[in-house]
ModelCIF file with pLDDT and N, C-alpha, C, O atoms, coordinates in Angstrom:
data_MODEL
#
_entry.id   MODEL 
#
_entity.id                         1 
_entity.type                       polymer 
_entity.pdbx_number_of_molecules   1 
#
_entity_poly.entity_id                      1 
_entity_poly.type                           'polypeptide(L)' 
_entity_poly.nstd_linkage                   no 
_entity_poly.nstd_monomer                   no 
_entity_poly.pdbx_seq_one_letter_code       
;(UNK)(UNK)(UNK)(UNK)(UNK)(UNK)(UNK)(UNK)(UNK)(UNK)(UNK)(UNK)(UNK)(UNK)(UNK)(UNK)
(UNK)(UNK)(UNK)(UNK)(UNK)(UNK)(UNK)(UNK)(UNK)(UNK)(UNK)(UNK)(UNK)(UNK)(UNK)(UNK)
(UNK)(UNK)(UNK)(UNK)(UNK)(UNK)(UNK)(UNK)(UNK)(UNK)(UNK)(UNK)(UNK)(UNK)(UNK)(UNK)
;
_entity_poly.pdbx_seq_one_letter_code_can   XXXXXXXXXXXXXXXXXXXXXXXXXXXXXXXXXXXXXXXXXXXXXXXX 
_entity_poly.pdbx_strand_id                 A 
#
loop_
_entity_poly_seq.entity_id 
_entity_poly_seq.num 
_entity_poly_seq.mon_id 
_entity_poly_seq.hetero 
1 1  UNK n 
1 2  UNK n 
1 3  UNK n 
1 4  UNK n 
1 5  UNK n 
1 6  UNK n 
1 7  UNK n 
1 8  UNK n 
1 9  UNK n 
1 10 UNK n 
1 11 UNK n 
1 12 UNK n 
1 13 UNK n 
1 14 UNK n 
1 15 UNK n 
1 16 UNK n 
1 17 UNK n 
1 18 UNK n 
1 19 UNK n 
1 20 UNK n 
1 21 UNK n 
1 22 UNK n 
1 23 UNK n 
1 24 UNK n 
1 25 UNK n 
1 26 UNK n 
1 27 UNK n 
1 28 UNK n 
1 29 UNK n 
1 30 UNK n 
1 31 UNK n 
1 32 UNK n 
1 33 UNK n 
1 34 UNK n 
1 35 UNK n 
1 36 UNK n 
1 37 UNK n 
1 38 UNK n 
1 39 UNK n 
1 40 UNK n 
1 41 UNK n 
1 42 UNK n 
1 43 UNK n 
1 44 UNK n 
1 45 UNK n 
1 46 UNK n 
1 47 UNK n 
1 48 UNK n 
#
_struct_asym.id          A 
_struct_asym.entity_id   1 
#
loop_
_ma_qa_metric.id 
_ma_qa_metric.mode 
_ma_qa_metric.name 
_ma_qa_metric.software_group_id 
_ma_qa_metric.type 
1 global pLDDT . pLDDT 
2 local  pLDDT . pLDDT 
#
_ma_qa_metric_global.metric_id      1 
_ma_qa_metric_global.metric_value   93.81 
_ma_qa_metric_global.model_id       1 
_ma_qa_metric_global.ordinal_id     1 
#
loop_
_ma_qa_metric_local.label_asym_id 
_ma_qa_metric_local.label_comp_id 
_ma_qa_metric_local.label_seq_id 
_ma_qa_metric_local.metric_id 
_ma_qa_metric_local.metric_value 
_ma_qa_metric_local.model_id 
_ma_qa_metric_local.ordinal_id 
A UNK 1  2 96.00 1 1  
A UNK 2  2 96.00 1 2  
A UNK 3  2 95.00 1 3  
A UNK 4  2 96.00 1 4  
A UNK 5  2 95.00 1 5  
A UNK 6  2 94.00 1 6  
A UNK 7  2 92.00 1 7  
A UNK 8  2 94.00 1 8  
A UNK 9  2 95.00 1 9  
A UNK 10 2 96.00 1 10 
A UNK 11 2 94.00 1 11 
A UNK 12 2 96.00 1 12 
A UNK 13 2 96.00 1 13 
A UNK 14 2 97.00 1 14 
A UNK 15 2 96.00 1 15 
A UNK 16 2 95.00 1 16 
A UNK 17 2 95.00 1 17 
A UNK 18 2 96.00 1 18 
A UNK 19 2 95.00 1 19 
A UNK 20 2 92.00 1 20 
A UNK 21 2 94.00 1 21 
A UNK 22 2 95.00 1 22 
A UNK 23 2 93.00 1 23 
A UNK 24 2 91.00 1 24 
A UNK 25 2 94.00 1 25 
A UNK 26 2 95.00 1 26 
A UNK 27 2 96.00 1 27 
A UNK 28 2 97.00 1 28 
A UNK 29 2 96.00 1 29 
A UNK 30 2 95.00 1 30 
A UNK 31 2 92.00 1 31 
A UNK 32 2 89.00 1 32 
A UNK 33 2 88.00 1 33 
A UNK 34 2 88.00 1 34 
A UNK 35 2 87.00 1 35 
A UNK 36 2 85.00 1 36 
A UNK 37 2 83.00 1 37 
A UNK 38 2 88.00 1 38 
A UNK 39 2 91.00 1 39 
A UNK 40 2 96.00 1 40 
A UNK 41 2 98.00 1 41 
A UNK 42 2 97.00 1 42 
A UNK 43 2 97.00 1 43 
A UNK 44 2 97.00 1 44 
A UNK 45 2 97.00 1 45 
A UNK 46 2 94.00 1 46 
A UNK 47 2 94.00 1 47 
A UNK 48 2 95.00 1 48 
#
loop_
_atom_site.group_PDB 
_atom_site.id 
_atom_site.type_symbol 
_atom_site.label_atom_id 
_atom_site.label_alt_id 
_atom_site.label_comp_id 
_atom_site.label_asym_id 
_atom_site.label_entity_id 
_atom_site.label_seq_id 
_atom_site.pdbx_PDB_ins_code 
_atom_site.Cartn_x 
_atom_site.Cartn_y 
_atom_site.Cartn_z 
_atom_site.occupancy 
_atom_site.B_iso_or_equiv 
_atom_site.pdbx_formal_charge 
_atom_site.auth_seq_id 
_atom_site.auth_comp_id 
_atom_site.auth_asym_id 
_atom_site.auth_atom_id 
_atom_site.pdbx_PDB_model_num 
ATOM 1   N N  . UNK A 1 1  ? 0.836  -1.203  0.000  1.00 96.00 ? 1  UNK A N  1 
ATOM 2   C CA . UNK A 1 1  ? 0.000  0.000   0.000  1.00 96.00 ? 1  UNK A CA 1 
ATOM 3   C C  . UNK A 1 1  ? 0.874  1.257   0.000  1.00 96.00 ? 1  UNK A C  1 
ATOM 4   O O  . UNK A 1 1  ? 0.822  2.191   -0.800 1.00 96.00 ? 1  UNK A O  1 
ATOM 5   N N  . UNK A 1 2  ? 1.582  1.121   0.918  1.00 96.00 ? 2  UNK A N  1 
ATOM 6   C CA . UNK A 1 2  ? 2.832  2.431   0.894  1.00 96.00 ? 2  UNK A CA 1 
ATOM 7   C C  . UNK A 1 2  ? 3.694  2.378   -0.648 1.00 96.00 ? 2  UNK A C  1 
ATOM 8   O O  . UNK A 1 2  ? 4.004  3.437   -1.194 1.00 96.00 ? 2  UNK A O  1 
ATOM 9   N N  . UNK A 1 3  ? 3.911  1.528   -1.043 1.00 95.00 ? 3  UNK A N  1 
ATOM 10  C CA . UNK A 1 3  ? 4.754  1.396   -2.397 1.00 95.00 ? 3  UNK A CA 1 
ATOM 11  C C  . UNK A 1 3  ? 3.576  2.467   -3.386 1.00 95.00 ? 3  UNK A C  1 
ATOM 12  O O  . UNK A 1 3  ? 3.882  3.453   -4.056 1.00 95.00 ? 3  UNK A O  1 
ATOM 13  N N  . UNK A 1 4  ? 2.018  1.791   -3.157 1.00 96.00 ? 4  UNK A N  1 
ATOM 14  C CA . UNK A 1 4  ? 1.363  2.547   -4.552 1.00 96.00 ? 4  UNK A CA 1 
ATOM 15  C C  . UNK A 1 4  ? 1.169  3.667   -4.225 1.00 96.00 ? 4  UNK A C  1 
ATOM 16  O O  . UNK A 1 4  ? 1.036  4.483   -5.137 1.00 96.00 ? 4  UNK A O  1 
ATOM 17  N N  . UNK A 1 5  ? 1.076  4.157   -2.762 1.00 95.00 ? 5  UNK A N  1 
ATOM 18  C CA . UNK A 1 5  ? 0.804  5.331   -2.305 1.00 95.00 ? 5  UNK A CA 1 
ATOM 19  C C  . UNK A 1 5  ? 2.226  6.419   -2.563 1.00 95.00 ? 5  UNK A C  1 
ATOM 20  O O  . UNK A 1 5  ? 1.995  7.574   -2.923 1.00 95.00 ? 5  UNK A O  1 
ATOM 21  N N  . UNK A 1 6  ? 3.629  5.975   -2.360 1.00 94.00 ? 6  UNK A N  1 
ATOM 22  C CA . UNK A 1 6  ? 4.493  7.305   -2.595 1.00 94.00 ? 6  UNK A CA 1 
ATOM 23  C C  . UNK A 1 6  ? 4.791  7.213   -3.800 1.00 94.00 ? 6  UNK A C  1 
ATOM 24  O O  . UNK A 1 6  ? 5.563  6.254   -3.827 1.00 94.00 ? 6  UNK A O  1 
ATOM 25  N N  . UNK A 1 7  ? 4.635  7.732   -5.189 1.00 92.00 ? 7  UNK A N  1 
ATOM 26  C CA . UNK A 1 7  ? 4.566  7.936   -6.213 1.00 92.00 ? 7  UNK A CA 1 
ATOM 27  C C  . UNK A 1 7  ? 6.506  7.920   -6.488 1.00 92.00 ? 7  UNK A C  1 
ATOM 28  O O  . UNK A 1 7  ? 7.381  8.685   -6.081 1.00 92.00 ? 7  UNK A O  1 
ATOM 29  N N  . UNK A 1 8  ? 6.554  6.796   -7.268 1.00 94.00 ? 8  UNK A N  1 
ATOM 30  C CA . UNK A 1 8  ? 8.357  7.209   -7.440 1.00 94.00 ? 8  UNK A CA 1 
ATOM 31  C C  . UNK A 1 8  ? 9.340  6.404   -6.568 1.00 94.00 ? 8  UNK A C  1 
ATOM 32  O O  . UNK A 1 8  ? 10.263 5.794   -7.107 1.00 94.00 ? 8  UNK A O  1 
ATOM 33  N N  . UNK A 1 9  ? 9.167  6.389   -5.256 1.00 95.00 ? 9  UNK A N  1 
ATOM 34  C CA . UNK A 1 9  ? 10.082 5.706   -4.986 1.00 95.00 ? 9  UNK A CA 1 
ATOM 35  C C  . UNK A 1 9  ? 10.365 4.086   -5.150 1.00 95.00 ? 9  UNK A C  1 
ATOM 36  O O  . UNK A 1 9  ? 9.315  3.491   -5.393 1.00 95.00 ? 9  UNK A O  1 
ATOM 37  N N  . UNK A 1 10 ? 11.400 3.316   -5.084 1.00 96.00 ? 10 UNK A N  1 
ATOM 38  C CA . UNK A 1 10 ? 11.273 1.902   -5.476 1.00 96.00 ? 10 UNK A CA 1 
ATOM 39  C C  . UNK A 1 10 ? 11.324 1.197   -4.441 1.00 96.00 ? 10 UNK A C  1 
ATOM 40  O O  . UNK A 1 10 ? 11.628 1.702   -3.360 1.00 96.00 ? 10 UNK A O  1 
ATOM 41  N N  . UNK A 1 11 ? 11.002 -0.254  -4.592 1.00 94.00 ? 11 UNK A N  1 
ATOM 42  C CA . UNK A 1 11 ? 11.667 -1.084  -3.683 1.00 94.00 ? 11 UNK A CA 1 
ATOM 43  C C  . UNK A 1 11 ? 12.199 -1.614  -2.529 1.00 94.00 ? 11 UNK A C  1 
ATOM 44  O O  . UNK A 1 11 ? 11.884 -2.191  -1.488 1.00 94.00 ? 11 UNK A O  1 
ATOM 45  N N  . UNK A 1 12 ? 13.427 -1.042  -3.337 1.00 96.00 ? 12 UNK A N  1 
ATOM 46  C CA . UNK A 1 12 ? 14.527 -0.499  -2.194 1.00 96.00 ? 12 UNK A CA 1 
ATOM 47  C C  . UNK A 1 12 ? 14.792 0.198   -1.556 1.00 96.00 ? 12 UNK A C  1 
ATOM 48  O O  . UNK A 1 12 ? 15.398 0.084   -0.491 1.00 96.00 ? 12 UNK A O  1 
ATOM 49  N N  . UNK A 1 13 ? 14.231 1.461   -2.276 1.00 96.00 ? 13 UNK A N  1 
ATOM 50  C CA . UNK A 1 13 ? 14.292 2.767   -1.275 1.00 96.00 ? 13 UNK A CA 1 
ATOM 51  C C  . UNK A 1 13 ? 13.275 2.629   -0.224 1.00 96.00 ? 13 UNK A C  1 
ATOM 52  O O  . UNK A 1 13 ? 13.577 2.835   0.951  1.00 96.00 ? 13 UNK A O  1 
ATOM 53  N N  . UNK A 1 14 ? 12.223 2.330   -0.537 1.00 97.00 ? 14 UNK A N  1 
ATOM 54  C CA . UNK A 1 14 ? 11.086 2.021   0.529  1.00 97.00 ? 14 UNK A CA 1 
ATOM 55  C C  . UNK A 1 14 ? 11.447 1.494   1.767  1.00 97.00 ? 14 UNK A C  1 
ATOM 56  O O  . UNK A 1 14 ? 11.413 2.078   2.851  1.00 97.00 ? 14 UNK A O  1 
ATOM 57  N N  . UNK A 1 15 ? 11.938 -0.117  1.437  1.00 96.00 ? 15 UNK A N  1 
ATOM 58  C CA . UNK A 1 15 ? 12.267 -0.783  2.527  1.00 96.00 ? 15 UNK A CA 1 
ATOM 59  C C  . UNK A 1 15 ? 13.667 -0.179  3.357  1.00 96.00 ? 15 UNK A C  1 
ATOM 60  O O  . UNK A 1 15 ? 13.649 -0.371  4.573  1.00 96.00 ? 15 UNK A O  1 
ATOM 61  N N  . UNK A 1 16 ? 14.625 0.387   2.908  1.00 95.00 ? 16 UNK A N  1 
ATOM 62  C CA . UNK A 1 16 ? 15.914 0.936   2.919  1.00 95.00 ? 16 UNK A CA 1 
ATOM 63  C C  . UNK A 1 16 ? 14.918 2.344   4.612  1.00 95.00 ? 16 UNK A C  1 
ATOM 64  O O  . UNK A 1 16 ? 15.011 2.283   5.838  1.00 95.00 ? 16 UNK A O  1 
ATOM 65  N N  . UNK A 1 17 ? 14.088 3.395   3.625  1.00 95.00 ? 17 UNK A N  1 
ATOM 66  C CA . UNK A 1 17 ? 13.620 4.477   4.272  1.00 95.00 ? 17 UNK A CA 1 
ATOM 67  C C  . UNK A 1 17 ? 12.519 3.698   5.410  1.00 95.00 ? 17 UNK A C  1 
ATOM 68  O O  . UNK A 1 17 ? 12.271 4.301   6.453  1.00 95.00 ? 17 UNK A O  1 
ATOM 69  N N  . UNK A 1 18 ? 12.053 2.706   5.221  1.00 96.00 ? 18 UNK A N  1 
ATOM 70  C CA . UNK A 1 18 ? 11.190 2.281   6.409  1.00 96.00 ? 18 UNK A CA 1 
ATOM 71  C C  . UNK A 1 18 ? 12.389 1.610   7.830  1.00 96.00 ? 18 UNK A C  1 
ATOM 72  O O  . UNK A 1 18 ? 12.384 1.964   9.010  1.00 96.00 ? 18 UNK A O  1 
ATOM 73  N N  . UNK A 1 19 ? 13.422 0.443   7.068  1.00 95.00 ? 19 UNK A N  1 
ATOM 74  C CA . UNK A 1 19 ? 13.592 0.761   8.685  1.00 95.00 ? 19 UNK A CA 1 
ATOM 75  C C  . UNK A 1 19 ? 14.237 1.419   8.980  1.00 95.00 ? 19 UNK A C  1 
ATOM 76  O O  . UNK A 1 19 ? 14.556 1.019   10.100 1.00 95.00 ? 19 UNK A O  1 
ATOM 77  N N  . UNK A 1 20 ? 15.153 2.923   8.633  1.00 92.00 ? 20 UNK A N  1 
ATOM 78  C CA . UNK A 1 20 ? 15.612 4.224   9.170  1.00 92.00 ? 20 UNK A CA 1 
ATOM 79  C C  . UNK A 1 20 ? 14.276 4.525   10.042 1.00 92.00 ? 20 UNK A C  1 
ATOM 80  O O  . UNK A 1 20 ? 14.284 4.453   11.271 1.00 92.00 ? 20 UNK A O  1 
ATOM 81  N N  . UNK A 1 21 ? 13.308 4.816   9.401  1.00 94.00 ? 21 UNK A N  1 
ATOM 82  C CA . UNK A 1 21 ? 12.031 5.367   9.969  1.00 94.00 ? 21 UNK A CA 1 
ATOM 83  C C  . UNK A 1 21 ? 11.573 4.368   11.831 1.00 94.00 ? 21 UNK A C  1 
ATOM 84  O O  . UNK A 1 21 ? 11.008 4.893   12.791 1.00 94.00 ? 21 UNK A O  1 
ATOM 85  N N  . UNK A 1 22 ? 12.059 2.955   11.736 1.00 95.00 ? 22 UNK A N  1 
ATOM 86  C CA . UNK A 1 22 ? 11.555 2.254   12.725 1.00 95.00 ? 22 UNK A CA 1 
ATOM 87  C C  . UNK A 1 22 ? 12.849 2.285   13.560 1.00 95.00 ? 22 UNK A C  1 
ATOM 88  O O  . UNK A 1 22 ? 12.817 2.459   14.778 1.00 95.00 ? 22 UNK A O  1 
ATOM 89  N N  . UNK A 1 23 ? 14.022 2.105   12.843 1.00 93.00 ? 23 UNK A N  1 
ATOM 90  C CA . UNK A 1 23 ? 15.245 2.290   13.785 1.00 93.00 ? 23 UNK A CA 1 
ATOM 91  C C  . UNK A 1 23 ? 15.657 3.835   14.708 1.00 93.00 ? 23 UNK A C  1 
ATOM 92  O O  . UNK A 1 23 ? 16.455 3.988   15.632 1.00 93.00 ? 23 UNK A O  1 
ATOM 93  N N  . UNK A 1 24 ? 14.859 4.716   14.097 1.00 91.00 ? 24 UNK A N  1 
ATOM 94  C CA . UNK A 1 24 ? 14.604 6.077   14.643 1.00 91.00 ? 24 UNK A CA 1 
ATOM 95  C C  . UNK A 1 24 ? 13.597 6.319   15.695 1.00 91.00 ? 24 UNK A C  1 
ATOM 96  O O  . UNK A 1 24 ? 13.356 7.330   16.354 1.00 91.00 ? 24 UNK A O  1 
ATOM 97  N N  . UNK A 1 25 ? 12.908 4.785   15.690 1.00 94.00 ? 25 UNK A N  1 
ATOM 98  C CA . UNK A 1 25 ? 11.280 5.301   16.604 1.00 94.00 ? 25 UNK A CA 1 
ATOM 99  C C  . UNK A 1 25 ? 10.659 6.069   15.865 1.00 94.00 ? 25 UNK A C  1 
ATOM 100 O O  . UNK A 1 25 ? 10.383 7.101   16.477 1.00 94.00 ? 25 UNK A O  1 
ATOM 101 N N  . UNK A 1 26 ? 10.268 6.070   14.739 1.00 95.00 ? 26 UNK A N  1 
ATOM 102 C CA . UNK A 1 26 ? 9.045  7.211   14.082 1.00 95.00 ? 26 UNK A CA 1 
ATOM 103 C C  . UNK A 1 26 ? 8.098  6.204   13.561 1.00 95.00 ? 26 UNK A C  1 
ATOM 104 O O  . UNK A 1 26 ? 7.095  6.684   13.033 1.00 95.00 ? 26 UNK A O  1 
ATOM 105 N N  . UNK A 1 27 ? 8.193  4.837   13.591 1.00 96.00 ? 27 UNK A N  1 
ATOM 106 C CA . UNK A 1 27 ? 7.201  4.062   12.974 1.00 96.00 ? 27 UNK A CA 1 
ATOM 107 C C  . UNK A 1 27 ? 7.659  2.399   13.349 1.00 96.00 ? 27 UNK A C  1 
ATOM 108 O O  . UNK A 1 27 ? 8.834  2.058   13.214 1.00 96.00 ? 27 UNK A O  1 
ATOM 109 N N  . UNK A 1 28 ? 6.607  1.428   13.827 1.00 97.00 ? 28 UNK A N  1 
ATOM 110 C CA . UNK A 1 28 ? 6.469  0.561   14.043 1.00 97.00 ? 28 UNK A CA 1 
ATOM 111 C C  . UNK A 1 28 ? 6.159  -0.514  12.983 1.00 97.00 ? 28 UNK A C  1 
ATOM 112 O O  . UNK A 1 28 ? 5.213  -0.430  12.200 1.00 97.00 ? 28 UNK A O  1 
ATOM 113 N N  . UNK A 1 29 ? 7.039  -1.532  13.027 1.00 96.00 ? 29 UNK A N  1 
ATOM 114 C CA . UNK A 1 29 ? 6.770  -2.254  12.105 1.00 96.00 ? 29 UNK A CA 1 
ATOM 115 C C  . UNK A 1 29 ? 5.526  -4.023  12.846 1.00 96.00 ? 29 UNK A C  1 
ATOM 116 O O  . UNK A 1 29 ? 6.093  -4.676  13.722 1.00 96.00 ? 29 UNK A O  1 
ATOM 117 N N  . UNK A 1 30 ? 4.434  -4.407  12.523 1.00 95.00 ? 30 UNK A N  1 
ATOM 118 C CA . UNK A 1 30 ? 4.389  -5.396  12.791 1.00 95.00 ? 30 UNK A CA 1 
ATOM 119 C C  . UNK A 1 30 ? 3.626  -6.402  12.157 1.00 95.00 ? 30 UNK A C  1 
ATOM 120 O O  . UNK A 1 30 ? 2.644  -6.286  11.423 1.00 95.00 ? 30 UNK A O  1 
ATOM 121 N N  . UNK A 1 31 ? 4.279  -7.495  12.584 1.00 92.00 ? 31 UNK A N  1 
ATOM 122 C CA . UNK A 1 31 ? 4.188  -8.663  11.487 1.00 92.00 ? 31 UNK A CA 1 
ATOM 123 C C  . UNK A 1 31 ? 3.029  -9.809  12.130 1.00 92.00 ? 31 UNK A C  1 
ATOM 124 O O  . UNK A 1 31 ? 3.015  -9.969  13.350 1.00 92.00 ? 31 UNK A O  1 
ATOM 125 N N  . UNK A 1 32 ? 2.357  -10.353 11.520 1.00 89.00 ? 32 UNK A N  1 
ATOM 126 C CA . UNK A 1 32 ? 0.954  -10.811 11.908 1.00 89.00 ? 32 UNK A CA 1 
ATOM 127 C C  . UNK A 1 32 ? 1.572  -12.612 11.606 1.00 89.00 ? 32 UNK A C  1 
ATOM 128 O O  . UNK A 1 32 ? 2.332  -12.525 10.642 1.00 89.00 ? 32 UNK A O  1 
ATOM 129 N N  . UNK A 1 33 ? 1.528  -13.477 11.881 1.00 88.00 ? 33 UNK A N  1 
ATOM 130 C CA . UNK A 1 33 ? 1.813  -14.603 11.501 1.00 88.00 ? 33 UNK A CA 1 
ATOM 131 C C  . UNK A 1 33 ? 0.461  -15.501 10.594 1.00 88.00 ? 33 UNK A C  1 
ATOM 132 O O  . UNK A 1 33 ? -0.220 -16.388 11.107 1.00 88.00 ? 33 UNK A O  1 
ATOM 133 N N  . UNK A 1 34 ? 0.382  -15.222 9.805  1.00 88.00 ? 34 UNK A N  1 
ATOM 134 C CA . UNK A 1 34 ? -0.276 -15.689 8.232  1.00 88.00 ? 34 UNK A CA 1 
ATOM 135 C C  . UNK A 1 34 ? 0.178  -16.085 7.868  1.00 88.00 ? 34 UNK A C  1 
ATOM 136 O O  . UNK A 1 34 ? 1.284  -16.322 8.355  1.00 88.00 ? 34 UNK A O  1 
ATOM 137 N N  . UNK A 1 35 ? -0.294 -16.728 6.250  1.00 87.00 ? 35 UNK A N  1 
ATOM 138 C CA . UNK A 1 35 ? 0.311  -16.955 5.484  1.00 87.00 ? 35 UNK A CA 1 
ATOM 139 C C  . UNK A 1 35 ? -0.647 -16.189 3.944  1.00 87.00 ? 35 UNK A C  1 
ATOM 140 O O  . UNK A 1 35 ? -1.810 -16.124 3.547  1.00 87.00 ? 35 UNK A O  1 
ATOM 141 N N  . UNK A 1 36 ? 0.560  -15.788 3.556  1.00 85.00 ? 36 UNK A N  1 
ATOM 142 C CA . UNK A 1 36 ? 1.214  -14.611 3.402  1.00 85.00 ? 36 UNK A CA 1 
ATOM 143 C C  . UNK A 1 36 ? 1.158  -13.746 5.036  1.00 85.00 ? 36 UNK A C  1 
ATOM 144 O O  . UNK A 1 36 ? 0.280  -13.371 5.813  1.00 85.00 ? 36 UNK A O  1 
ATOM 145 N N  . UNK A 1 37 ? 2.868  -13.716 4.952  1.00 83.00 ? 37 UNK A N  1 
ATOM 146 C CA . UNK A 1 37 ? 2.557  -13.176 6.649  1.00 83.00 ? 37 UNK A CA 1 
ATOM 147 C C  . UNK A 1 37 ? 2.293  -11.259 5.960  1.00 83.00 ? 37 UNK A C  1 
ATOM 148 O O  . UNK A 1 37 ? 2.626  -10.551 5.009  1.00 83.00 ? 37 UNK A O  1 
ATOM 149 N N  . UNK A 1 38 ? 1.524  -11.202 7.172  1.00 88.00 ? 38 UNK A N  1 
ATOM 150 C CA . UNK A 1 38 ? 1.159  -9.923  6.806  1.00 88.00 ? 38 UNK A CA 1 
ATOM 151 C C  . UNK A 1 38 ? 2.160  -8.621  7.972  1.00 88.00 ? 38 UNK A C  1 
ATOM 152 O O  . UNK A 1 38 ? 2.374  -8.514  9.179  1.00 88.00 ? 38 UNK A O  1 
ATOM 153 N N  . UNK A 1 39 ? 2.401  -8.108  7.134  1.00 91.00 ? 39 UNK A N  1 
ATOM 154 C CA . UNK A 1 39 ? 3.794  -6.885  8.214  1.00 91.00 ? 39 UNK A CA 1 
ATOM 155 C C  . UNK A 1 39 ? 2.764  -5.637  7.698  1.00 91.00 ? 39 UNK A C  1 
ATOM 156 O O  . UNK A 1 39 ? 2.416  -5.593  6.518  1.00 91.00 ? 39 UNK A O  1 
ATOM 157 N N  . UNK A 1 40 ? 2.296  -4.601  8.712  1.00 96.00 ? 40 UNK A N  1 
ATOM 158 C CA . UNK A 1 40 ? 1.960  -3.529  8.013  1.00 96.00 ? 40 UNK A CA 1 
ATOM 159 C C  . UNK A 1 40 ? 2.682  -2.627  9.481  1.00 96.00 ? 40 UNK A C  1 
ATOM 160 O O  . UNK A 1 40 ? 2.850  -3.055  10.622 1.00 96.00 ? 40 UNK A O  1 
ATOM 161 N N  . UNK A 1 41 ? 3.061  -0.980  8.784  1.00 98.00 ? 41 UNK A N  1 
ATOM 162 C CA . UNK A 1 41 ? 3.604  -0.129  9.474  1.00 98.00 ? 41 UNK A CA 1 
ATOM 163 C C  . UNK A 1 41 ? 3.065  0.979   9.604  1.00 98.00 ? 41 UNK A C  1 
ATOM 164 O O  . UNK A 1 41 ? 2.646  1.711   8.708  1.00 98.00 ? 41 UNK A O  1 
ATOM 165 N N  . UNK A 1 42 ? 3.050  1.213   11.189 1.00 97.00 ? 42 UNK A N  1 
ATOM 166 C CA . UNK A 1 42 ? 2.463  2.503   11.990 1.00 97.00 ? 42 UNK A CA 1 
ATOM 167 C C  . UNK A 1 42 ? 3.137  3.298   12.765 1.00 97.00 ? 42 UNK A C  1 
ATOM 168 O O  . UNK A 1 42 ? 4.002  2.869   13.529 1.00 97.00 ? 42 UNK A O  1 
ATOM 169 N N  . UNK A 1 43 ? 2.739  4.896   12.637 1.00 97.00 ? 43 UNK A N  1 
ATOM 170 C CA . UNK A 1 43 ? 3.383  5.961   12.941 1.00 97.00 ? 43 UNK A CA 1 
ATOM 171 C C  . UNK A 1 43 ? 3.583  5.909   15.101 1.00 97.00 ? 43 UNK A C  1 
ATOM 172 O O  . UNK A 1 43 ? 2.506  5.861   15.695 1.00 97.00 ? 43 UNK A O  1 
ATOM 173 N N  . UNK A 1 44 ? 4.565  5.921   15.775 1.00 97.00 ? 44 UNK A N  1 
ATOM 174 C CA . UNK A 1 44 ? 4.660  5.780   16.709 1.00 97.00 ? 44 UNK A CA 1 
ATOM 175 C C  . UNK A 1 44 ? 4.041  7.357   17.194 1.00 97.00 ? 44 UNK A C  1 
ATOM 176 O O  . UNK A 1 44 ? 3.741  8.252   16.402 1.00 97.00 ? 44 UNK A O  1 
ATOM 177 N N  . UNK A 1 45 ? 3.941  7.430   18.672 1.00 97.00 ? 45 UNK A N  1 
ATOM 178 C CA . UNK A 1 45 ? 3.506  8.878   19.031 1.00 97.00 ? 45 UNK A CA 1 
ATOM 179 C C  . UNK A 1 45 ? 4.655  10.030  18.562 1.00 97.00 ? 45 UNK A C  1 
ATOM 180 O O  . UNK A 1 45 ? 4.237  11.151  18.272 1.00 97.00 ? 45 UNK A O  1 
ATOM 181 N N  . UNK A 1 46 ? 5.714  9.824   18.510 1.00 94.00 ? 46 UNK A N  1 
ATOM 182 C CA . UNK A 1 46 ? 6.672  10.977  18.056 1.00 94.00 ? 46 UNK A CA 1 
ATOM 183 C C  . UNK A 1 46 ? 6.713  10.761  16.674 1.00 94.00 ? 46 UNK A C  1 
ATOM 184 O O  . UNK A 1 46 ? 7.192  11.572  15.881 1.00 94.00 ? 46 UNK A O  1 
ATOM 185 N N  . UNK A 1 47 ? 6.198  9.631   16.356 1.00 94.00 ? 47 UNK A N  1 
ATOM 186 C CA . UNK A 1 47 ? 6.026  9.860   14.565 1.00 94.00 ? 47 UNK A CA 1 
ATOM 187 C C  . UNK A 1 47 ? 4.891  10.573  13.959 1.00 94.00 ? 47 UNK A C  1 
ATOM 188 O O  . UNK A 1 47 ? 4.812  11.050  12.827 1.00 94.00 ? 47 UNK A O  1 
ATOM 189 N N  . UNK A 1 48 ? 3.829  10.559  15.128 1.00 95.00 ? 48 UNK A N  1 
ATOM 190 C CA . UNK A 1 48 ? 2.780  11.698  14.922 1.00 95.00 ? 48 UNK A CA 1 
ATOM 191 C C  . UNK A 1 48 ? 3.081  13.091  15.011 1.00 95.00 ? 48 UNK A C  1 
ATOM 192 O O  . UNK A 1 48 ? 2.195  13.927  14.834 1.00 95.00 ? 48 UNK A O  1 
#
């Protein structure tokens, strides 16, 4: 969803800028155990 949503960036940059973003505390990553496991990411309170 984030890939179709930022217009332009790729891939790599995505995953590269998401965990800066989680290794910073500005966004939480979490992973649901599925199959297809499902990971979706949310803005922490200082990421608000």
């Amino acid at each position: 969803e984030l890939k179709r949503a930022v217009d332009g960036i790729s891939q790599r940059m995505l995953t590269v800028t998401l965990r800066g973003l989680e290794r910073d505390g500005i966004l939480t990553r979490t992973v649901r155990n599925v199959m297809p496991p499902h990971v979706s990411y949310e803005l922490t309170p200082m990421g608000t």
